[in-house]
Protein backbone atom coordinates (compact mmCIF):
# COMPACT_ATOMS: atom_id res chain seq x y z
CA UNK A 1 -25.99 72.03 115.90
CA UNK A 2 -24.15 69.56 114.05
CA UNK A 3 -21.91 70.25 110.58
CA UNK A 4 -23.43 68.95 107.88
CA UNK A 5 -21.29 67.33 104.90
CA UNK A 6 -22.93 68.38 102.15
CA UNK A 7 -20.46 67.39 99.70
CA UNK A 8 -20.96 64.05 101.25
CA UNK A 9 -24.84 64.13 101.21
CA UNK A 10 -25.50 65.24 97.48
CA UNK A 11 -22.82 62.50 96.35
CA UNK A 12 -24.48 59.82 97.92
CA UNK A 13 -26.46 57.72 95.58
CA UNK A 14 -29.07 56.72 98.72
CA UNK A 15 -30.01 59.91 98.76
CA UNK A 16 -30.91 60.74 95.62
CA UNK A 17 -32.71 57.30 94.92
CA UNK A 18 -34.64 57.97 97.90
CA UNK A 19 -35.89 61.76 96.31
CA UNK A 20 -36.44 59.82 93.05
CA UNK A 21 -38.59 57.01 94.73
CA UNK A 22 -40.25 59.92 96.76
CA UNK A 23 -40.85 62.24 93.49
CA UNK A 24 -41.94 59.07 91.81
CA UNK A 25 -45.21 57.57 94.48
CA UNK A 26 -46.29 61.64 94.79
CA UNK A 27 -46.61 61.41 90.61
CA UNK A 28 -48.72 58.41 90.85
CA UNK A 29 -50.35 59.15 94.11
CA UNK A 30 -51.61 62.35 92.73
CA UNK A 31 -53.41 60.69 89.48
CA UNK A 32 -50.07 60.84 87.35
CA UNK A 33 -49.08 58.20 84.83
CA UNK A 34 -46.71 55.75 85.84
CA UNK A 35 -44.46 56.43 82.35
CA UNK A 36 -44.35 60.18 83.66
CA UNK A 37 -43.16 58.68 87.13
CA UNK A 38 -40.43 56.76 85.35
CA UNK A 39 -39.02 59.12 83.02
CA UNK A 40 -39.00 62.11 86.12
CA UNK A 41 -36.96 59.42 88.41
CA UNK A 42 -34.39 59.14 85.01
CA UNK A 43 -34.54 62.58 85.01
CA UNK A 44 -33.64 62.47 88.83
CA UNK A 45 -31.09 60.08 88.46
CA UNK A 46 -29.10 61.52 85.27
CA UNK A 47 -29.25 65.01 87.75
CA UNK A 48 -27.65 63.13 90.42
CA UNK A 49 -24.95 61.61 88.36
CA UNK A 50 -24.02 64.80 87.11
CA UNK A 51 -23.94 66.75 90.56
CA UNK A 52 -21.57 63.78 91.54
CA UNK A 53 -19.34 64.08 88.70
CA UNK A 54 -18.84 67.51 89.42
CA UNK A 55 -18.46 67.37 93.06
CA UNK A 56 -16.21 64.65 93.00
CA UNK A 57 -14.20 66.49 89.92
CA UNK A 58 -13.92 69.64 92.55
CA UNK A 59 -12.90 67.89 94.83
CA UNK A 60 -9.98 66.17 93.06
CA UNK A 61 -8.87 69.48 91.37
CA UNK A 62 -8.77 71.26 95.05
CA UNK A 63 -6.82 68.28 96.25
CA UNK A 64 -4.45 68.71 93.33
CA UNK A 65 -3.43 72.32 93.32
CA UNK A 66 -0.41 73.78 94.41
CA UNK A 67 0.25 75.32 98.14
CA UNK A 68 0.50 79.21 96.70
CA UNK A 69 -2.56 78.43 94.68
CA UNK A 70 -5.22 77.95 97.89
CA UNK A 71 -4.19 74.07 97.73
CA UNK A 72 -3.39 72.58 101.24
């Protein structure tokens, strides 16, 4: 079984327009109004920005930190 990068995977911004888009048709497929579809995908998409931002701060603090500290 493969690795998976899941840093890489919740970063990317396919990913998480694709969940939106999906989230979004099963709203209106299932008799939902389309201004409840649009304000759960900008609900979706604010998540995703902020799970980025903090992945990508993690990242760069981790790259950043000492040897002795658990840095590289």
């Amino acid at each position: 079984m493969k690795n998976i990068d899941w840093k890489r995977k919740l970063t990317s911004r396919k990913l998480w327009t694709a969940v939106a888009s999906f989230v979004s048709m099963m709203i209106v497929a299932t008799g939902g109004a389309e201004s409840t579809a649009t304000q759960v995908t900008a609900l979706i998409m604010a998540g995703a920005s902020v799970v980025a931002y903090i992945i990508g701060e993690g990242l760069t603090d981790a790259a950043n930190l000492p040897k002795d500290e658990g840095g590289e």
